[in-house]
PDB file of N, CA and C in Angstrom:
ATOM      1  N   UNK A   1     158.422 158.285  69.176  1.00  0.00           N
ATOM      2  CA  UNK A   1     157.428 159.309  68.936  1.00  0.00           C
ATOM      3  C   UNK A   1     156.748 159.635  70.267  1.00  0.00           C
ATOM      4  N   UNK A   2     156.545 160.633  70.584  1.00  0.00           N
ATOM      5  CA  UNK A   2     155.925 161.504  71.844  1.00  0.00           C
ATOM      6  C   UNK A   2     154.758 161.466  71.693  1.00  0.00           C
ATOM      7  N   UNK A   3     153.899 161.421  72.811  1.00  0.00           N
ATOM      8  CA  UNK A   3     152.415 161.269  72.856  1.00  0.00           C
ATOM      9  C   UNK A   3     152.113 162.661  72.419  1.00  0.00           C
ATOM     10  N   UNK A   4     152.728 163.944  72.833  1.00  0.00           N
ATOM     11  CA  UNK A   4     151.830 165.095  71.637  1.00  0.00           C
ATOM     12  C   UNK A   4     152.145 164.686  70.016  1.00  0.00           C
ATOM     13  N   UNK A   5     153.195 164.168  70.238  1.00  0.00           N
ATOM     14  CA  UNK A   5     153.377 164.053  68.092  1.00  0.00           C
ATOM     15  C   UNK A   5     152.732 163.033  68.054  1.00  0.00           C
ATOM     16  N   UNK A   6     152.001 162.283  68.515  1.00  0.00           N
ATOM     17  CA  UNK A   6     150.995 160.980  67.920  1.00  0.00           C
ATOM     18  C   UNK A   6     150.000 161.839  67.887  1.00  0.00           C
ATOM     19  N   UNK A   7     149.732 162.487  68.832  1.00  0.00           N
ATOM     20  CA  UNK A   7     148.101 163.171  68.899  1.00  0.00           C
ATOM     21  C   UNK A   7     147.948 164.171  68.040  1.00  0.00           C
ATOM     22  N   UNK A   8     149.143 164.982  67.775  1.00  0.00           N
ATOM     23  CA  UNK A   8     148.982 165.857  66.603  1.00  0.00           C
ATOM     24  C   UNK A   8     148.795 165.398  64.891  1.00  0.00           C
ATOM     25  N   UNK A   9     149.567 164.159  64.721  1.00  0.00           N
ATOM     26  CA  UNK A   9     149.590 162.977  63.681  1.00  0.00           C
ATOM     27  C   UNK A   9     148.123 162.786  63.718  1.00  0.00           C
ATOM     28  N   UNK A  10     147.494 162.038  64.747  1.00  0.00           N
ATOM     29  CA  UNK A  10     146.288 161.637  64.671  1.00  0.00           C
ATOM     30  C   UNK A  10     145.329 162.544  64.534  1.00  0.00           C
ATOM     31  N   UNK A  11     145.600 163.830  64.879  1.00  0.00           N
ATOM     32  CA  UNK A  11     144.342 164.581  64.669  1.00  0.00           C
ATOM     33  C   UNK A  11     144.489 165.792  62.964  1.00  0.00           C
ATOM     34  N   UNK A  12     145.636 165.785  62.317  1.00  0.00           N
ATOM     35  CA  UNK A  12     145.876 165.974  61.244  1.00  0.00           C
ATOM     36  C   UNK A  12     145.339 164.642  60.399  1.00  0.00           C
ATOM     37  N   UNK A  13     145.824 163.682  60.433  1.00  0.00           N
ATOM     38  CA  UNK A  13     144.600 162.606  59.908  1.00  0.00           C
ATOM     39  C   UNK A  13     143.628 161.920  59.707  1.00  0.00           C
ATOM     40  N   UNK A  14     142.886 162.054  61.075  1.00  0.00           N
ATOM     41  CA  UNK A  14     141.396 161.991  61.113  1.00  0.00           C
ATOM     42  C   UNK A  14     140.224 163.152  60.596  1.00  0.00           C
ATOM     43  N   UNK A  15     140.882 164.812  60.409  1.00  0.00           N
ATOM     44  CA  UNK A  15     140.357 166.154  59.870  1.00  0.00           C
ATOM     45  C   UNK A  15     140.470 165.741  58.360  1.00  0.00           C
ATOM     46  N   UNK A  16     141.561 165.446  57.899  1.00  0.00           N
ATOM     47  CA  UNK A  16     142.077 165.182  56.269  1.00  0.00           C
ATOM     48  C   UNK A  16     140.951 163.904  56.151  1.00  0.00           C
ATOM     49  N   UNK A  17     140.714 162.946  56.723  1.00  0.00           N
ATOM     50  CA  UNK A  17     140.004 162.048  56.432  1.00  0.00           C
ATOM     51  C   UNK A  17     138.102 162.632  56.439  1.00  0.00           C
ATOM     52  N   UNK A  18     138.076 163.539  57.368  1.00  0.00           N
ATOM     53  CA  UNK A  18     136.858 164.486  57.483  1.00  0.00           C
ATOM     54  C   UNK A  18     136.844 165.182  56.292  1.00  0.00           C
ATOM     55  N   UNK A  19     137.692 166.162  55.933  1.00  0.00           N
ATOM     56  CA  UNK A  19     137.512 166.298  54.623  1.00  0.00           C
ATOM     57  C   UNK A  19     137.473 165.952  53.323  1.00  0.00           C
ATOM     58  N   UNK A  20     138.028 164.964  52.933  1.00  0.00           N
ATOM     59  CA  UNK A  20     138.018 163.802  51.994  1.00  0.00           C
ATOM     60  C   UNK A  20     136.108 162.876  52.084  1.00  0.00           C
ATOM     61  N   UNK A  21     135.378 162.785  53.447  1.00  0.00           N
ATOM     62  CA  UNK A  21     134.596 162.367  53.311  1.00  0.00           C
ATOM     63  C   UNK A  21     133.531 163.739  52.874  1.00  0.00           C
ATOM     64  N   UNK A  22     133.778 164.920  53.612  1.00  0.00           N
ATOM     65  CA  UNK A  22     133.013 165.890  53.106  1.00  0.00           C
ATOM     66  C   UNK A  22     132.988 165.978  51.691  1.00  0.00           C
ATOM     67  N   UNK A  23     133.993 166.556  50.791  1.00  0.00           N
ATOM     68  CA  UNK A  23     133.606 166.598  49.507  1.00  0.00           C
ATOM     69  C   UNK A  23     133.542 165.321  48.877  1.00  0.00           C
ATOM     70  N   UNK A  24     133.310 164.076  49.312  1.00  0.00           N
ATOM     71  CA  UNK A  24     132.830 162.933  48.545  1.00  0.00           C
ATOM     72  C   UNK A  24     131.314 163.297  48.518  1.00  0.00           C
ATOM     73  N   UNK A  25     131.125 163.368  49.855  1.00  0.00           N
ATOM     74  CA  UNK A  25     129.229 163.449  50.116  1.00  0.00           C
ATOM     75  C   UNK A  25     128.520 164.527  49.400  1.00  0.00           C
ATOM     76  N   UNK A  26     129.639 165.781  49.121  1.00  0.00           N
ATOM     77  CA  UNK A  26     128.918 167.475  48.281  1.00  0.00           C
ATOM     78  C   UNK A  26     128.767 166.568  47.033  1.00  0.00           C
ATOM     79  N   UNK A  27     130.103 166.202  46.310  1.00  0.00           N
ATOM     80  CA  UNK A  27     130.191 165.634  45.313  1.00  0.00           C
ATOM     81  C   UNK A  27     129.084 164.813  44.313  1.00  0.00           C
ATOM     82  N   UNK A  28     128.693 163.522  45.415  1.00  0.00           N
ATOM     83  CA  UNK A  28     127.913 162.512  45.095  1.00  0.00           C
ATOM     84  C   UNK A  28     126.630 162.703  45.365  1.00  0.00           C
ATOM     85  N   UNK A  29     126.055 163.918  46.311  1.00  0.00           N
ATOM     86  CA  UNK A  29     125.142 164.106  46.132  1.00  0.00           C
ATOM     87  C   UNK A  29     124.954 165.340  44.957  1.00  0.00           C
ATOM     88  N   UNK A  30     125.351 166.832  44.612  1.00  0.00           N
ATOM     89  CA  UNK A  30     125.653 167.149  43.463  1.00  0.00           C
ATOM     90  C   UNK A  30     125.574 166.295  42.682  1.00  0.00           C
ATOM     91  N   UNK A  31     126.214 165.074  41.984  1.00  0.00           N
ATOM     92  CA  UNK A  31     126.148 164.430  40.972  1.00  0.00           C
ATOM     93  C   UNK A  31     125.062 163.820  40.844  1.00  0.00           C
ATOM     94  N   UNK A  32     124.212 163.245  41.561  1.00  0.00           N
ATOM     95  CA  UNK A  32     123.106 162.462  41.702  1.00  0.00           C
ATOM     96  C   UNK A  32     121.540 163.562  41.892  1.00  0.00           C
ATOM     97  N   UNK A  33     121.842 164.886  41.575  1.00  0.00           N
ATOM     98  CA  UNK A  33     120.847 165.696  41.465  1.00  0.00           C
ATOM     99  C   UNK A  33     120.664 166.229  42.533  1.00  0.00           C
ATOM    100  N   UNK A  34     120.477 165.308  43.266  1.00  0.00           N
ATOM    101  CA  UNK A  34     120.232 166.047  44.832  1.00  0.00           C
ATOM    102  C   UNK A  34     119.738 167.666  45.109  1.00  0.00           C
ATOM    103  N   UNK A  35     120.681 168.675  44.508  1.00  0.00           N
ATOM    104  CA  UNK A  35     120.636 169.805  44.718  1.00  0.00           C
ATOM    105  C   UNK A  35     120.897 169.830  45.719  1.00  0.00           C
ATOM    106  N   UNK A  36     121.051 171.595  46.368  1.00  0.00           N
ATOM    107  CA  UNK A  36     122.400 172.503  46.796  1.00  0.00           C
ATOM    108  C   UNK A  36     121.923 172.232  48.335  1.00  0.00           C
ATOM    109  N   UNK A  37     120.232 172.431  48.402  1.00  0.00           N
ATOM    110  CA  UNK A  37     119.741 172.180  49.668  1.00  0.00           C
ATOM    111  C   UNK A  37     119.747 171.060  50.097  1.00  0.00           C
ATOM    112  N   UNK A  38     120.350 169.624  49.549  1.00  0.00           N
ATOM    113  CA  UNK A  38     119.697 168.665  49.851  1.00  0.00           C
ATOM    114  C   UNK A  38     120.598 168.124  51.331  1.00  0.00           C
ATOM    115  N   UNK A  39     120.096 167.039  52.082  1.00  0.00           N
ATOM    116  CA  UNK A  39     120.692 167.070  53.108  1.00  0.00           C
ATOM    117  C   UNK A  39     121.868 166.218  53.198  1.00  0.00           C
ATOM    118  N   UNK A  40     122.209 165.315  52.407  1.00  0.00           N
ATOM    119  CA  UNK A  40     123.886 165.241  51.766  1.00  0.00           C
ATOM    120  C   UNK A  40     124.493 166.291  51.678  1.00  0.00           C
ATOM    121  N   UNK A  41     124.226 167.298  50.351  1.00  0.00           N
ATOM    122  CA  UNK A  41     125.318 167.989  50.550  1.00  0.00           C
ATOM    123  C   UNK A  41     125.268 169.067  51.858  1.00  0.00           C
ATOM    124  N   UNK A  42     124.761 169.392  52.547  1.00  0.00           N
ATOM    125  CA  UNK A  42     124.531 169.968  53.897  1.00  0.00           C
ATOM    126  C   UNK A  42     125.244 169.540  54.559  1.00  0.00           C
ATOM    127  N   UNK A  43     125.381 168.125  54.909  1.00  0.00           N
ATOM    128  CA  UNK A  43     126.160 167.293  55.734  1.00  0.00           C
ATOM    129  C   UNK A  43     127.293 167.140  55.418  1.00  0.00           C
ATOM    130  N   UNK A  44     127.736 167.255  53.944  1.00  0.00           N
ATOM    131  CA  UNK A  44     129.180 167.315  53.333  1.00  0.00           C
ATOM    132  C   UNK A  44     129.998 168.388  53.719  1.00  0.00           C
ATOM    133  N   UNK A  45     129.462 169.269  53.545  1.00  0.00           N
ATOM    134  CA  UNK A  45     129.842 170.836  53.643  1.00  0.00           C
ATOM    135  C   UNK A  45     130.409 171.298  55.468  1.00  0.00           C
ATOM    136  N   UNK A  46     129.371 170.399  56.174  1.00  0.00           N
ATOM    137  CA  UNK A  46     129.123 170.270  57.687  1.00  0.00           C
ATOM    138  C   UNK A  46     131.276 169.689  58.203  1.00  0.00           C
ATOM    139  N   UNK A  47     130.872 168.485  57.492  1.00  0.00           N
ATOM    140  CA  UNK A  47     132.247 167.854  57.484  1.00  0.00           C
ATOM    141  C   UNK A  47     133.866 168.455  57.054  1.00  0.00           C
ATOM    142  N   UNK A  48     133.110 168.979  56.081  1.00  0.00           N
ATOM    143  CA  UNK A  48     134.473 169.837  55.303  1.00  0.00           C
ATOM    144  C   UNK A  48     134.624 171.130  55.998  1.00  0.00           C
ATOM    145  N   UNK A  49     133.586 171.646  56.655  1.00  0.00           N
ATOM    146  CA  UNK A  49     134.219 172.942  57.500  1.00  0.00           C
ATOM    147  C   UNK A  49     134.412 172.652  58.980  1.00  0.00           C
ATOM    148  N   UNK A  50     134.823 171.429  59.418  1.00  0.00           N
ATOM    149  CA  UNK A  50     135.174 170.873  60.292  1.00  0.00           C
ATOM    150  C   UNK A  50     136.428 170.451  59.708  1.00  0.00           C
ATOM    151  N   UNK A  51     136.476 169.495  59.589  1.00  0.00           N
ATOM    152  CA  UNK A  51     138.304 168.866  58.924  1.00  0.00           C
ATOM    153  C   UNK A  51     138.738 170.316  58.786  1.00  0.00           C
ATOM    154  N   UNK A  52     138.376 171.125  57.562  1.00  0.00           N
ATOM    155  CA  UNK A  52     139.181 172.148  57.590  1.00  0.00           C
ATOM    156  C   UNK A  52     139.635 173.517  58.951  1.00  0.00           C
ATOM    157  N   UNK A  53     138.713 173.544  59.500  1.00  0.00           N
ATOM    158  CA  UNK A  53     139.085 174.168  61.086  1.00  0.00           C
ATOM    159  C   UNK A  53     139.842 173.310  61.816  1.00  0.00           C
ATOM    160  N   UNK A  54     139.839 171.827  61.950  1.00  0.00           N
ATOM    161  CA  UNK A  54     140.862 171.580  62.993  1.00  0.00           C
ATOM    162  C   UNK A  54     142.045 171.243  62.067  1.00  0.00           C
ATOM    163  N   UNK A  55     142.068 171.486  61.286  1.00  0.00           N
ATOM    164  CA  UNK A  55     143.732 171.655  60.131  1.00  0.00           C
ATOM    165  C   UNK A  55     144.274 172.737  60.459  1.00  0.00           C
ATOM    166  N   UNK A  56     143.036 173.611  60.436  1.00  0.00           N
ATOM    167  CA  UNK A  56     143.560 175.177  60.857  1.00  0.00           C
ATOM    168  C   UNK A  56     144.088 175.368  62.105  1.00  0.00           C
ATOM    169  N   UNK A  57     143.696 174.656  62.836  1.00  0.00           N
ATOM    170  CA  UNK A  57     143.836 175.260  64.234  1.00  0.00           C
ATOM    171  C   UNK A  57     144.938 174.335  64.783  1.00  0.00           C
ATOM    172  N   UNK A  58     145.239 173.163  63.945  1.00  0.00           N
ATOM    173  CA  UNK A  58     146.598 172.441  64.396  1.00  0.00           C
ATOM    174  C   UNK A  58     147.164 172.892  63.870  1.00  0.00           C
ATOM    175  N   UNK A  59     147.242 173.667  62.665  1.00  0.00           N
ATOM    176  CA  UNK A  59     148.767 174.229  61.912  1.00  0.00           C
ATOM    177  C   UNK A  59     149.169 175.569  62.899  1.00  0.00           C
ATOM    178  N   UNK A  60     148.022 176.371  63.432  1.00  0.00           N
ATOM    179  CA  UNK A  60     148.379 177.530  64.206  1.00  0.00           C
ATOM    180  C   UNK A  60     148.654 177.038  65.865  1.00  0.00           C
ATOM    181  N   UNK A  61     148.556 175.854  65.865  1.00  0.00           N
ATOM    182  CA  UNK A  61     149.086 175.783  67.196  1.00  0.00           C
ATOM    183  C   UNK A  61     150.216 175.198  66.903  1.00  0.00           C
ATOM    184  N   UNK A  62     150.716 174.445  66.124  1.00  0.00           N
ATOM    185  CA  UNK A  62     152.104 174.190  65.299  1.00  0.00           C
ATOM    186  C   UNK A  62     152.891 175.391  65.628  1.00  0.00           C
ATOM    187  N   UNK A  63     152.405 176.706  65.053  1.00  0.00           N
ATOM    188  CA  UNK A  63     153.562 177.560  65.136  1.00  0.00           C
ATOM    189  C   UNK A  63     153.472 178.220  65.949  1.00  0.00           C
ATOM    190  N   UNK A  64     152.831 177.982  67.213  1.00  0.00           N
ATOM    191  CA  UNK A  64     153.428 178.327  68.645  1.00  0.00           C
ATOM    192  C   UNK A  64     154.010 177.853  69.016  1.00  0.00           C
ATOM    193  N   UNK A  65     153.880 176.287  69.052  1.00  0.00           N
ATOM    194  CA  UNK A  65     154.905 175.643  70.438  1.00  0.00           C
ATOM    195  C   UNK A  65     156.229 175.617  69.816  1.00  0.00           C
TER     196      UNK A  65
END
């Protein structure tokens, strides 16, 4: 395995792991009342549109090289 395919591996799984923690935190705070403002789910949401941009932006640099 090539040091870009580890780094691309690793950074597709540390975003997926960003997002997996984001909607735990929307989730569990949602469930626990919290409400929409509260600063859990703020921070969830924070996470999940992170993981999901660098998913994005490794799949579109995927189909350049």
């Amino acid at each position: 395995m090539t040091g870009r395919r580890l780094h691309r591996s690793a950074t597709v799984a540390l975003s997926t792991l960003m997002v997996l923690l984001g909607v735990a935190l929307v989730v569990q705070a949602l469930a626990g009342h919290g409400g929409v403002l509260s600063p859990r789910t703020l921070l969830g949401l924070l996470f999940l549109a992170a993981g999901v941009g660098r998913l994005y932006i490794e799949a579109r640099r995927g189909r350049q090289a």
